[in-house]
N, C-alpha and C. Protein backbone atom coordinates (compact mmCIF):
# COMPACT_ATOMS: atom_id res chain seq x y z
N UNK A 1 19.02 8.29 18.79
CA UNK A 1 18.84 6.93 19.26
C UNK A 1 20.20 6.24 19.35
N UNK A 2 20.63 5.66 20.72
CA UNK A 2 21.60 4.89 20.72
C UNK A 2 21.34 2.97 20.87
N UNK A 3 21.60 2.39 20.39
CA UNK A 3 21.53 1.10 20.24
C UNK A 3 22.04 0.56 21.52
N UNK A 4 21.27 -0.36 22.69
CA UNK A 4 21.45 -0.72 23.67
C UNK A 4 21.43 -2.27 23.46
N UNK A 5 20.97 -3.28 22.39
CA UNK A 5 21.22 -3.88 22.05
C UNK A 5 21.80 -4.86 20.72
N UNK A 6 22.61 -5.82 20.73
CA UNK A 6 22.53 -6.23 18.85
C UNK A 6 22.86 -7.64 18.82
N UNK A 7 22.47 -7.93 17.91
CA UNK A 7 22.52 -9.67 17.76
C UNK A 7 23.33 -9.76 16.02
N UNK A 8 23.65 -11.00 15.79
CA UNK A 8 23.91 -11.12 14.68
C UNK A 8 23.74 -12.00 14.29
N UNK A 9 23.36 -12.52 12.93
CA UNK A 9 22.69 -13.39 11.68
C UNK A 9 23.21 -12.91 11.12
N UNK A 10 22.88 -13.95 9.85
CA UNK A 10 23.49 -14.65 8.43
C UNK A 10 21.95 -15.65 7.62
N UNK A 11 22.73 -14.90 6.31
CA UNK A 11 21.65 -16.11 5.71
C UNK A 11 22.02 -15.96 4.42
N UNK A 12 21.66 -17.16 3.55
CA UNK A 12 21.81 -17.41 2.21
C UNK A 12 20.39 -17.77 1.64
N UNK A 13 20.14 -16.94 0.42
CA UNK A 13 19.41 -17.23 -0.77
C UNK A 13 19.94 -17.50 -2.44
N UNK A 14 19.10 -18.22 -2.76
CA UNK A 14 19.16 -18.64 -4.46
C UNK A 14 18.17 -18.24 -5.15
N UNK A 15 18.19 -17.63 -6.21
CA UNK A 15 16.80 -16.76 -7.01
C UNK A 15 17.21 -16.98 -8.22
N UNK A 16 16.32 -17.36 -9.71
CA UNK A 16 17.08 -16.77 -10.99
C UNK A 16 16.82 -15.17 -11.15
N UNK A 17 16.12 -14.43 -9.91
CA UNK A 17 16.13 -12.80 -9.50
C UNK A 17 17.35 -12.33 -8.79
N UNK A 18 17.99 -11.61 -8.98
CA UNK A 18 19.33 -11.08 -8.20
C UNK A 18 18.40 -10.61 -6.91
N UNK A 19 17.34 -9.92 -6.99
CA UNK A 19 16.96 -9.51 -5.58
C UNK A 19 15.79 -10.09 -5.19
N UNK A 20 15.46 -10.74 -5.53
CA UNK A 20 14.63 -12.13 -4.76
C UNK A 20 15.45 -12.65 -4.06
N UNK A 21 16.92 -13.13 -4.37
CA UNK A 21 18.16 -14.26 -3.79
C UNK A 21 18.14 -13.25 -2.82
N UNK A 22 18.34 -12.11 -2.77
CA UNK A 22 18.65 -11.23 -2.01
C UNK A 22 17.29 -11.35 -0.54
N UNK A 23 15.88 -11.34 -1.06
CA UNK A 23 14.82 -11.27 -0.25
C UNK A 23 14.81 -12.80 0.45
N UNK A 24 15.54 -13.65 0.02
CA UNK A 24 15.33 -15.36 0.57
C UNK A 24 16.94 -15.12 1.49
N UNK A 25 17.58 -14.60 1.42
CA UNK A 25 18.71 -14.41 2.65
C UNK A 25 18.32 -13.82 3.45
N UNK A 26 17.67 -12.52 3.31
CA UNK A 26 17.31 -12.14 4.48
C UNK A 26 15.72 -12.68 5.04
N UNK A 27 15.43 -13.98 4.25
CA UNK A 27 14.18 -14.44 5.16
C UNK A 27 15.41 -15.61 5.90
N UNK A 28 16.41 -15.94 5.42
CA UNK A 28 17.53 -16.95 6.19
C UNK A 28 17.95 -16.60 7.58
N UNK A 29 18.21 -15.20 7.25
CA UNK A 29 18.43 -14.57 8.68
C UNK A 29 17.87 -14.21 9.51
N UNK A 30 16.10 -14.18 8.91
CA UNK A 30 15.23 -13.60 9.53
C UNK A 30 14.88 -12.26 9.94
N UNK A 31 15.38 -11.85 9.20
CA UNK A 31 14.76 -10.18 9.20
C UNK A 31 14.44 -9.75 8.33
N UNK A 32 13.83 -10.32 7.36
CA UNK A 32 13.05 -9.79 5.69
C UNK A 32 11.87 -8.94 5.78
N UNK A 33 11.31 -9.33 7.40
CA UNK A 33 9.87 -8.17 7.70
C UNK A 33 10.42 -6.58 8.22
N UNK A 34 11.72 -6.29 7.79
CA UNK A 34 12.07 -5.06 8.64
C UNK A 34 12.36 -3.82 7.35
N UNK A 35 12.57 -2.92 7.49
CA UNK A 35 13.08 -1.93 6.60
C UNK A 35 14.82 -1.43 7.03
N UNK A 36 15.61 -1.89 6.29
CA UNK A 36 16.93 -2.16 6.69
C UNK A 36 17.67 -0.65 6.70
N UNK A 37 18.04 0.14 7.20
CA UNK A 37 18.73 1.13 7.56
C UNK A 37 20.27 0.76 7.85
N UNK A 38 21.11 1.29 6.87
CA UNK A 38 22.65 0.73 7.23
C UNK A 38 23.39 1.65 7.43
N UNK A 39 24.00 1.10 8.73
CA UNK A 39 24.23 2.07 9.25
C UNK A 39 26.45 2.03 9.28
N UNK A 40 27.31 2.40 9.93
CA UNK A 40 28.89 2.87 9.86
C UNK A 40 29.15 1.79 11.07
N UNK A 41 29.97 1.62 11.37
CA UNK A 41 30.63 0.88 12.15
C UNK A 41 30.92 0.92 13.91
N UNK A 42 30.30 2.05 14.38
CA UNK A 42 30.30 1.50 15.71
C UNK A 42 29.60 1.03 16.55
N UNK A 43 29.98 0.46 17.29
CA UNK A 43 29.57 -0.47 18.17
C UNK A 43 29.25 0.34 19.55
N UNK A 44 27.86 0.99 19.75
CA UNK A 44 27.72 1.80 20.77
C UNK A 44 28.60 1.69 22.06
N UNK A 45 28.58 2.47 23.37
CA UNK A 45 29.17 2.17 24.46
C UNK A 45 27.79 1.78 25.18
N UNK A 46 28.28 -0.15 25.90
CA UNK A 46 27.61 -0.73 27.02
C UNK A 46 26.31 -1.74 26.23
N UNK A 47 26.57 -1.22 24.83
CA UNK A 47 25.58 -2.36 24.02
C UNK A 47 25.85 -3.69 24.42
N UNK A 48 25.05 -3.95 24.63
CA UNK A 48 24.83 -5.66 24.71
C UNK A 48 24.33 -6.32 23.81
N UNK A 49 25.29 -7.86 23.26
CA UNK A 49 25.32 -8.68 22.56
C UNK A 49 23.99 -9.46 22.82
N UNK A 50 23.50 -9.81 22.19
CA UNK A 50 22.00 -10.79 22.20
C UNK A 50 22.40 -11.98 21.34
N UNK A 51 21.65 -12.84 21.55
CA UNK A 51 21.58 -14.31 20.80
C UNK A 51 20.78 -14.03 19.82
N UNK A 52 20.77 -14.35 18.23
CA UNK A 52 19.91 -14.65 17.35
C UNK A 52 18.63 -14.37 17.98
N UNK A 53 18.12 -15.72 18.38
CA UNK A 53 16.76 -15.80 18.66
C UNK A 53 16.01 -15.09 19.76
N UNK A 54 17.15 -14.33 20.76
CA UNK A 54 16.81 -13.28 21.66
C UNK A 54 15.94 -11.77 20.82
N UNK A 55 17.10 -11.70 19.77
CA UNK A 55 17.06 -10.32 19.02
C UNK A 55 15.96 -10.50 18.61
N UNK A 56 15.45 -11.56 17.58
CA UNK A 56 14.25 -11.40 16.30
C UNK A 56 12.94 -11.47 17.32
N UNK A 57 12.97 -11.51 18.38
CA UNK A 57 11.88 -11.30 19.09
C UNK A 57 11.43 -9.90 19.51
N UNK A 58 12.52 -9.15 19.07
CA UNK A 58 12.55 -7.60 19.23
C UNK A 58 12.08 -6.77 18.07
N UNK A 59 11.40 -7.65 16.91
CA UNK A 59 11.51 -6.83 15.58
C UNK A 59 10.08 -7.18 15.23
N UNK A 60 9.41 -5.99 14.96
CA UNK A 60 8.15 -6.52 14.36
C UNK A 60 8.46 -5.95 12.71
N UNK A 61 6.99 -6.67 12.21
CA UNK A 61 7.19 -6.28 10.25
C UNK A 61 6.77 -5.13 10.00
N UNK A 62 7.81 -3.99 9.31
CA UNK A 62 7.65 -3.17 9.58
C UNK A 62 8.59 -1.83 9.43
N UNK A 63 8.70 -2.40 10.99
CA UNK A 63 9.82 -2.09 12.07
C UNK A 63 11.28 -0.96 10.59
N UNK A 64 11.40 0.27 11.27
CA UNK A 64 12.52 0.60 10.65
C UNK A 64 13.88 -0.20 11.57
N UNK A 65 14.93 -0.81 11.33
CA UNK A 65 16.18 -1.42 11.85
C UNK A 65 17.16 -1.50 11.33
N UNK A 66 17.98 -0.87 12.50
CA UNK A 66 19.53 -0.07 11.75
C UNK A 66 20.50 -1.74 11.70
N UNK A 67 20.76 -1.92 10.76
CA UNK A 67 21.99 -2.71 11.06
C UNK A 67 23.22 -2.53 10.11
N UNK A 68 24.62 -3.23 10.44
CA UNK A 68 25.50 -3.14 9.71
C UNK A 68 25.49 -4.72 8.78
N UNK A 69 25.68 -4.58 7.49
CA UNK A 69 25.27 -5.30 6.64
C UNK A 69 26.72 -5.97 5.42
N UNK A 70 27.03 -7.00 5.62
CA UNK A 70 28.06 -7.66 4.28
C UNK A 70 26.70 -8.21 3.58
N UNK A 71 27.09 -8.13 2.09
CA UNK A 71 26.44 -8.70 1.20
C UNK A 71 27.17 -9.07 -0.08
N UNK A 72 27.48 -10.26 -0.14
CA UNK A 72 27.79 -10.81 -1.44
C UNK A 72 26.93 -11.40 -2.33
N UNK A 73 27.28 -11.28 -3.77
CA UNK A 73 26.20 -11.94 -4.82
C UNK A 73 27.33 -12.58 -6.05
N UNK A 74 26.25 -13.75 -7.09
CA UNK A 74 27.14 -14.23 -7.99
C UNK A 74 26.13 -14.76 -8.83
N UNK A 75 26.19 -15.05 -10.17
CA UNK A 75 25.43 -15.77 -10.61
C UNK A 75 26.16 -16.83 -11.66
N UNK A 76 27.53 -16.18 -11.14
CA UNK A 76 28.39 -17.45 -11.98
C UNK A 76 28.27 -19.04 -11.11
N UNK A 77 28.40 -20.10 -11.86
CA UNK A 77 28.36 -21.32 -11.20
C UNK A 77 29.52 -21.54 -10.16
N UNK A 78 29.55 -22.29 -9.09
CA UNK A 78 30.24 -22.80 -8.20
C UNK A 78 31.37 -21.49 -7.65
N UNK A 79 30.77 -20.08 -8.07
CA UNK A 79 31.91 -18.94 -7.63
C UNK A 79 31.46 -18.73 -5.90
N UNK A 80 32.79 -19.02 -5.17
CA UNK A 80 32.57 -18.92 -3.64
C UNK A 80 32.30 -17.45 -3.38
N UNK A 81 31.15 -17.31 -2.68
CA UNK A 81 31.07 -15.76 -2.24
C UNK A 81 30.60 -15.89 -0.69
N UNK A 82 31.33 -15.03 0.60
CA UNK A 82 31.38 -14.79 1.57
C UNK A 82 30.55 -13.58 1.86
N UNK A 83 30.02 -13.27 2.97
CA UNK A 83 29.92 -11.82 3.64
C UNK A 83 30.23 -12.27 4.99
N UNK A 84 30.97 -10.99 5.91
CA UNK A 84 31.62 -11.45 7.31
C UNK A 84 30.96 -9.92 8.01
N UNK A 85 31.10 -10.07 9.40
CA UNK A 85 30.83 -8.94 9.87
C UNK A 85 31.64 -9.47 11.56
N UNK A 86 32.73 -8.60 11.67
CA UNK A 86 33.82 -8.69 12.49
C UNK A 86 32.41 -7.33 14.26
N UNK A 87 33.05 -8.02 15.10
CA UNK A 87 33.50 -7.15 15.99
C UNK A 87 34.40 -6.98 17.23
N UNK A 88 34.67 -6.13 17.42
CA UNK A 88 35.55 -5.94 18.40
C UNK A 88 35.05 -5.12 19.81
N UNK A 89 35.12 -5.73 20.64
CA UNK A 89 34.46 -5.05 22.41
C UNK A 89 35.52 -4.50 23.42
N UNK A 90 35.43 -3.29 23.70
CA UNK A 90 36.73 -2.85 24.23
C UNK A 90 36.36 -3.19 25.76
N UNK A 91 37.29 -3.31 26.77
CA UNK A 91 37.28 -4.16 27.74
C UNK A 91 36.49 -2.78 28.80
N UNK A 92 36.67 -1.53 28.75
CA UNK A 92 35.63 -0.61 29.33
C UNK A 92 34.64 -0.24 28.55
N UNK A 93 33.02 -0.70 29.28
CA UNK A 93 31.88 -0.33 28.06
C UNK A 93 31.96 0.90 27.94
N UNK A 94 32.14 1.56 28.65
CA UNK A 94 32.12 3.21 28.66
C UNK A 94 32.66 3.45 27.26
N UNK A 95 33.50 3.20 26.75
CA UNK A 95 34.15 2.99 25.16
C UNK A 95 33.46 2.57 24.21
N UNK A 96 33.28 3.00 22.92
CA UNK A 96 32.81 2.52 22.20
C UNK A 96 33.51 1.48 21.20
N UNK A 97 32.80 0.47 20.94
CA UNK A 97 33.60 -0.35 19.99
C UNK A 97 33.51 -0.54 18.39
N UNK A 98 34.37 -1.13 17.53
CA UNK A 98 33.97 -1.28 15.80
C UNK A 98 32.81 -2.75 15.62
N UNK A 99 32.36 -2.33 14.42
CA UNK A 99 32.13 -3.62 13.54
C UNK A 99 32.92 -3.55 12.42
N UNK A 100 32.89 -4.58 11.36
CA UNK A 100 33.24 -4.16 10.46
C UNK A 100 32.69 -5.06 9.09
N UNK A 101 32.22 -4.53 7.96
CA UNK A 101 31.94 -5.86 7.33
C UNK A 101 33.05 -6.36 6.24
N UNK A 102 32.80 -7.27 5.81
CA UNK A 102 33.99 -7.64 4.56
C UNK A 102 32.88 -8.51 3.58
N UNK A 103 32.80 -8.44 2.65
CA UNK A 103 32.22 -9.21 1.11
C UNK A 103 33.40 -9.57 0.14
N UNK A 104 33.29 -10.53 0.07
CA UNK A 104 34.60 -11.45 -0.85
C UNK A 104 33.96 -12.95 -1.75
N UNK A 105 34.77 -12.79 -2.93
CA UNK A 105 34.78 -14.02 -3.41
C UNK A 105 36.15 -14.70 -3.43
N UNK A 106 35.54 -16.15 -3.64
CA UNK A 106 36.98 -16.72 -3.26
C UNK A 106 37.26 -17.56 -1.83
N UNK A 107 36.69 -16.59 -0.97
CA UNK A 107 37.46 -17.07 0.64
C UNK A 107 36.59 -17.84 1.06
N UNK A 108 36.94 -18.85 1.99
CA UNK A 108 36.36 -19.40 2.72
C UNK A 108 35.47 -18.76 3.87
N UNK A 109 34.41 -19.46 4.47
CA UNK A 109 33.84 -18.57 5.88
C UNK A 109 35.05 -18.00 6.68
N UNK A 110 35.58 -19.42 7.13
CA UNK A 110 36.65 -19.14 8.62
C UNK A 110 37.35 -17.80 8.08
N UNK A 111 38.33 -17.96 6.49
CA UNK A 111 39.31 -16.75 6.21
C UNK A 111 38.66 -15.80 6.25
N UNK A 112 37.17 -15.42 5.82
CA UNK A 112 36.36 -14.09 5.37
C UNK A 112 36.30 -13.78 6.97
N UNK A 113 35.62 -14.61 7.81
CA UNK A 113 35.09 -14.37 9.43
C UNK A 113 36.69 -13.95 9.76
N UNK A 114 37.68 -14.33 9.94
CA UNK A 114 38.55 -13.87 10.42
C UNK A 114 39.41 -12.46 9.83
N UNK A 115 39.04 -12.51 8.61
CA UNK A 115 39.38 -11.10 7.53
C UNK A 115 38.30 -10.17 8.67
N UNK A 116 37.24 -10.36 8.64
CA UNK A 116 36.29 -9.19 9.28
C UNK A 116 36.74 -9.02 10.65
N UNK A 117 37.10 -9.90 12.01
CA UNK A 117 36.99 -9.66 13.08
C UNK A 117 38.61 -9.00 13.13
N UNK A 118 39.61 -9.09 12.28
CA UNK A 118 40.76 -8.49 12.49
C UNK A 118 40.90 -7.45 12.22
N UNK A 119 39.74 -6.79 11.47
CA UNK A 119 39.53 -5.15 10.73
C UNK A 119 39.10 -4.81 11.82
N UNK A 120 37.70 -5.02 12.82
CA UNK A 120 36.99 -4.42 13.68
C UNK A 120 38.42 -4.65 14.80
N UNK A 121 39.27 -5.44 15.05
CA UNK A 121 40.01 -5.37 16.25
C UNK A 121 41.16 -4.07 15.78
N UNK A 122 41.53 -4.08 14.72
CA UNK A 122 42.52 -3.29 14.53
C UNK A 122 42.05 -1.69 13.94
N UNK A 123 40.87 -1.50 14.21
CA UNK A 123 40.24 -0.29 14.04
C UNK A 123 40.50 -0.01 15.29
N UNK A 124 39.49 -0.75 16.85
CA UNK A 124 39.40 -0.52 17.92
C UNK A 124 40.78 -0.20 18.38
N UNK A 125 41.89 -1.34 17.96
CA UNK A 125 43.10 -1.07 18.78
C UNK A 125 43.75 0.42 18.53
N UNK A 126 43.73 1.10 17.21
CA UNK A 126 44.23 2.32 16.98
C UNK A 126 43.50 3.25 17.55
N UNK A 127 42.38 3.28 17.70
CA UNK A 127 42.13 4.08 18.81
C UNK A 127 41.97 4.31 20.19
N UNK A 128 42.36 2.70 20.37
CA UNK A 128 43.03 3.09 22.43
C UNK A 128 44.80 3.35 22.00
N UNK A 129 45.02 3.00 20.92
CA UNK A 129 46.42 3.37 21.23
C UNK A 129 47.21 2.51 21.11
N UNK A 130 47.10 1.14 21.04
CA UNK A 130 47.49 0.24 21.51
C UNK A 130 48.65 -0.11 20.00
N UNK A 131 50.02 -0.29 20.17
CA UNK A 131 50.93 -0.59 19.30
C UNK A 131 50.98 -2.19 18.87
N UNK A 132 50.86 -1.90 17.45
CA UNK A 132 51.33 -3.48 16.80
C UNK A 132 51.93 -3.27 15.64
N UNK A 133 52.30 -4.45 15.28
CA UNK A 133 52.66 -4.75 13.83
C UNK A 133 51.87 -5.32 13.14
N UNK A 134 51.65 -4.25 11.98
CA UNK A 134 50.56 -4.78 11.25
C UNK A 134 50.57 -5.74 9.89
N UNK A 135 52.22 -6.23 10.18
CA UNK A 135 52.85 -7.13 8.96
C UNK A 135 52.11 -8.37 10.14
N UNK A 136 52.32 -8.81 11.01
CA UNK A 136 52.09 -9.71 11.76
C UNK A 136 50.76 -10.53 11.20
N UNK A 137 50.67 -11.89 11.61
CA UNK A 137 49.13 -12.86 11.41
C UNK A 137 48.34 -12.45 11.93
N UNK A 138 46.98 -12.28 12.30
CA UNK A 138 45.97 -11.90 12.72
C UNK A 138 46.01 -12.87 14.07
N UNK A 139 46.52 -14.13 14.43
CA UNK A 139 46.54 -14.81 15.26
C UNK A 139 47.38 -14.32 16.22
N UNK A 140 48.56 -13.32 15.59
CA UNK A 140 49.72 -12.63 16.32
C UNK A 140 49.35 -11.50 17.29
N UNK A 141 48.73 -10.86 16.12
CA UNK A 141 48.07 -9.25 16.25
C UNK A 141 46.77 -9.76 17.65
N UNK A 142 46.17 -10.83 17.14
CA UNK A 142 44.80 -10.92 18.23
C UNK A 142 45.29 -10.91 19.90
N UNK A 143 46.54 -11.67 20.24
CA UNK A 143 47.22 -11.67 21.36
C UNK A 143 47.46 -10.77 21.63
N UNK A 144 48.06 -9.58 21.29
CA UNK A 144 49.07 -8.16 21.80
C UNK A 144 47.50 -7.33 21.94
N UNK A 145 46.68 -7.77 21.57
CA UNK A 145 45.21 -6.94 21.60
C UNK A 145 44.93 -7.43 22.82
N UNK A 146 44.61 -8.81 23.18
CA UNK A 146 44.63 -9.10 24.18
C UNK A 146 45.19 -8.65 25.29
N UNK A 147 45.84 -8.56 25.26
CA UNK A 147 47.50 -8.53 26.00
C UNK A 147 47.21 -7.21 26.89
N UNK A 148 46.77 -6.43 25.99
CA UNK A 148 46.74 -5.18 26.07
C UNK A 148 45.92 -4.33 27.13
N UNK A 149 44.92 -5.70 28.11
CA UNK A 149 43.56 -5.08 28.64
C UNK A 149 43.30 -4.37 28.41
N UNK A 150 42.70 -3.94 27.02
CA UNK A 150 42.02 -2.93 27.04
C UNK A 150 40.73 -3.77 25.62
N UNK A 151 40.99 -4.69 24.80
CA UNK A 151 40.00 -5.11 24.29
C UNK A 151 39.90 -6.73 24.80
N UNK A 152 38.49 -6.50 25.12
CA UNK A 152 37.67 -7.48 26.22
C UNK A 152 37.34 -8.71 25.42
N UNK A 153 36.55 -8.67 24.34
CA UNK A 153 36.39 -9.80 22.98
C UNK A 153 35.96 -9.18 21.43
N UNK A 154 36.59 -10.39 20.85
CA UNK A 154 36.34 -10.08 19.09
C UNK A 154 35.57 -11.35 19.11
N UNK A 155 34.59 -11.22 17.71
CA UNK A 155 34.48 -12.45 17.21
C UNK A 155 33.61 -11.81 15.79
N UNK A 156 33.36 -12.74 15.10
CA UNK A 156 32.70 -12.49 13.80
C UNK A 156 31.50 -13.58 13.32
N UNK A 157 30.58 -13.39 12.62
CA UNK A 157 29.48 -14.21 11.89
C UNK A 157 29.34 -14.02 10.54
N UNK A 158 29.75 -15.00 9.72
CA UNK A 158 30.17 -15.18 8.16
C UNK A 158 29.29 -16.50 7.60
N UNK A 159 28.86 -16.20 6.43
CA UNK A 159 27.80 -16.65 5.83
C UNK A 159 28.54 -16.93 4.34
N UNK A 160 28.92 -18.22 3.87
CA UNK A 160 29.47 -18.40 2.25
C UNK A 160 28.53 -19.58 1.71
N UNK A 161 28.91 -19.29 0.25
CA UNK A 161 28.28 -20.12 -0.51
C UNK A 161 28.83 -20.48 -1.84
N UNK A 162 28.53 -21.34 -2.35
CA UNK A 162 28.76 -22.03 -3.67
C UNK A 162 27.99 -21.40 -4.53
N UNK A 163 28.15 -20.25 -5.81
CA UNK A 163 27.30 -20.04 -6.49
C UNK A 163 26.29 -21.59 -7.00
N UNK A 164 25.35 -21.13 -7.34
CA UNK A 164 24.56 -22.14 -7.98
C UNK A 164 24.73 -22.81 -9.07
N UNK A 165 24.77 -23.82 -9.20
CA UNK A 165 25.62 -24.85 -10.52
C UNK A 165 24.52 -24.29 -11.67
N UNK A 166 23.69 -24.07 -11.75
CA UNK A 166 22.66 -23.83 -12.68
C UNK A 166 22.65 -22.17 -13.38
N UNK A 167 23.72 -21.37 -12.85
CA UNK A 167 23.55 -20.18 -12.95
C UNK A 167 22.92 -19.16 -12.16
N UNK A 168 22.05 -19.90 -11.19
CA UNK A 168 20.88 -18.77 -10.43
C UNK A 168 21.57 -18.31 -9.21
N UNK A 169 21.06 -17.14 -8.93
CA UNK A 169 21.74 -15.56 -8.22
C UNK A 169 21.91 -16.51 -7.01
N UNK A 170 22.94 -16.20 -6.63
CA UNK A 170 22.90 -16.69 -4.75
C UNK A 170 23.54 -15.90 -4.19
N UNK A 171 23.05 -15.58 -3.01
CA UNK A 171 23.08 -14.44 -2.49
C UNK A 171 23.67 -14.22 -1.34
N UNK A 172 24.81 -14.19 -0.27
CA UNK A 172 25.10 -14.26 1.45
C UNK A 172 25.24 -13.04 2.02
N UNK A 173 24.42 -13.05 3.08
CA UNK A 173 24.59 -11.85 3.83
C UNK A 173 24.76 -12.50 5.24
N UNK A 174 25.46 -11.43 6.01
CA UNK A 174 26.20 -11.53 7.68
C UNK A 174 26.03 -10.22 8.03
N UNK A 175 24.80 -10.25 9.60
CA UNK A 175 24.64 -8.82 9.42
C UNK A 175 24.39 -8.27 11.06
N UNK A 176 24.81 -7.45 11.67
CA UNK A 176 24.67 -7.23 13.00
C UNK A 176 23.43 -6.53 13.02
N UNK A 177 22.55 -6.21 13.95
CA UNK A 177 21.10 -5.90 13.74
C UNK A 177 21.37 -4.87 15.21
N UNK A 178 21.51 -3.30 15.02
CA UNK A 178 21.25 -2.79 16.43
C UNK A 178 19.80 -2.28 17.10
N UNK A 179 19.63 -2.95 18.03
CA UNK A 179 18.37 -2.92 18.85
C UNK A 179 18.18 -2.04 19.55
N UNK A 180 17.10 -0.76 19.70
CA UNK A 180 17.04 0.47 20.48
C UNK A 180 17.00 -0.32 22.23
């Protein structure tokens, strides 16, 4: 089976259950009726991107569904926890492209979302070939990718949270969902 379509969601839960918090994120994201299959990082050739609410119309309860998955957890108070999930689209579909996920505490969305979409661009770029410096900013590196016609778009969907002041599990997940 190759994945002809994928969408991506995010969602956050709070539980005093580590995997309840876990079952209320993925009712956030809306795919808690599926059986989650996780799957490596590429991004088929000619897949097409879907909207949220395009995708979950594709999933019944049930349903086995491959996706690539960040998941962060905490049950310490006010500890920031992120999950990001980067990708990168190479400018011929015929090519296949990365995802990538990242789980962090600490970072903000934007830094975690941009930590993930610079992994999936700089996976893709080493394998067209494409030369950079990898001391460079990610704002640096994203141009010469550009630059490069050969990757078409990046972007990422990142999900953070404030552990819970009370102690209880909270949970973020950011997750690409591939659609047969």
């Amino acid at each position: 089976m190759i994945a002809t379509k994928l969408f991506l969601t995010k969602g956050v839960g709070v539980h005093k259950d580590k995997l309840a918090s876990f079952e209320l994120a993925l009712r956030d994201a809306g795919i808690e009726k599926c059986n989650l299959v996780y799957v490596s990082s590429i991004l088929p050739p000619k897949c097409k991107i879907i909207t949220r609410e395009e995708g979950l119309k594709f999933l019944s309860a049930g349903q086995i569904t491959f996706c690539v998955m960040a998941r962060s957890e905490s049950n310490e108070p006010n500890r920031l926890v992120s999950s990001a999930i980067g990708i990168a689209v190479p400018k011929d579909d015929n090519n296949y492209g990365y995802l990538s996920e990242h789980h962090t505490f600490g970072e903000t969305a934007k830094k975690a979302g941009e930590y993930a979409e610079d992994l999936a661009a700089t996976m893709l770029a080493t394998t067209l070939g494409i030369e950079f410096n990898s001391g460079t900013a990610w704002e640096e590196r994203e141009q010469v990718y550009k630059a490069s016609g050969q990757i078409f778009k990046t972007t990422n969907v990142c999900q953070s949270a404030e552990g819970n002041k009370d102690g209880l599990w909270t949970t973020t997940i950011a997750v690409a969902v591939l659609l047969p």
